[in-house]
Protein backbone atom coordinates (compact mmCIF):
# COMPACT_ATOMS: atom_id res chain seq x y z
CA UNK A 1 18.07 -40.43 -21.93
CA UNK A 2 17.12 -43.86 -22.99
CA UNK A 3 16.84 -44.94 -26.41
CA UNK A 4 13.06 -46.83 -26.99
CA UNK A 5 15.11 -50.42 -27.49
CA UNK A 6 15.68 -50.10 -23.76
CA UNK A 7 12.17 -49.60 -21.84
CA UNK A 8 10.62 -52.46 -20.75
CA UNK A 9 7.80 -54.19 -23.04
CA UNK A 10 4.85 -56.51 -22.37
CA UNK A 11 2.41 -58.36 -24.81
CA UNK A 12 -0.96 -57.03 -24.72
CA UNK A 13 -3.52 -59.65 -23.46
CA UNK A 14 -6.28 -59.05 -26.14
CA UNK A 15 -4.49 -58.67 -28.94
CA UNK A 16 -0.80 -60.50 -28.36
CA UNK A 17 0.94 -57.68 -30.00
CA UNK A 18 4.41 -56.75 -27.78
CA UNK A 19 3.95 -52.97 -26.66
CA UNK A 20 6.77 -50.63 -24.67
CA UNK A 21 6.79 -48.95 -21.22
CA UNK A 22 5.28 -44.91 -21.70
CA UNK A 23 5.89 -42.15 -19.06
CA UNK A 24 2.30 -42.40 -18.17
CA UNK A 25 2.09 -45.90 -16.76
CA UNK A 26 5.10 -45.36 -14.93
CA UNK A 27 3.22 -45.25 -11.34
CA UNK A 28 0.96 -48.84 -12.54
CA UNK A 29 3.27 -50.40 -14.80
CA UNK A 30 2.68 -53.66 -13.01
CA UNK A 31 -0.92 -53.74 -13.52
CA UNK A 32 -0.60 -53.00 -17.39
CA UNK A 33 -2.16 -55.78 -19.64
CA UNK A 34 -3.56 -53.94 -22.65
CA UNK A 35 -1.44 -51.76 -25.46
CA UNK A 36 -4.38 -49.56 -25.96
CA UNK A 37 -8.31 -48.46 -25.68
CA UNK A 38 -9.60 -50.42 -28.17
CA UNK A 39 -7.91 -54.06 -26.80
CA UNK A 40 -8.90 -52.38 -23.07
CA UNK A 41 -12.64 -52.51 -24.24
CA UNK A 42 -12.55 -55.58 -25.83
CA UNK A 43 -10.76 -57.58 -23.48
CA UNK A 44 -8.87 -60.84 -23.34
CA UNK A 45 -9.92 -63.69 -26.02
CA UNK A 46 -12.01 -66.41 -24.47
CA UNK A 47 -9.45 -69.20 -23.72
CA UNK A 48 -9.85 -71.88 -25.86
CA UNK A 49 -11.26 -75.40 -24.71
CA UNK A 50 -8.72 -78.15 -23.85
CA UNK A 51 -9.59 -81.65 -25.74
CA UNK A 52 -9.76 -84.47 -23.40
């Protein structure tokens, strides 16, 4: 058994909050980039404009 300190984490694209590894990604863990529904449906922030 692992403890929940152990599992692998990512930061969610939409919302930059860190979020860990669960059972049910285990087969697409690789294409993971949101830490829920809600940052899923809104999506990534626009990226912000360079100056220059």
């Amino acid at each position: 058994m692992r403890s929940k300190s152990d599992l692998p984490t990512k930061l969610c694209v939409a919302c930059g909050r860190p979020f860990t590894w669960r059972k049910t990604w285990a087969r697409d863990w690789d294409n993971v980039k949101y830490c829920s529904d809600r940052c899923r449906t809104v999506g990534a922030p626009p990226p912000t404009p360079r100056p220059g």
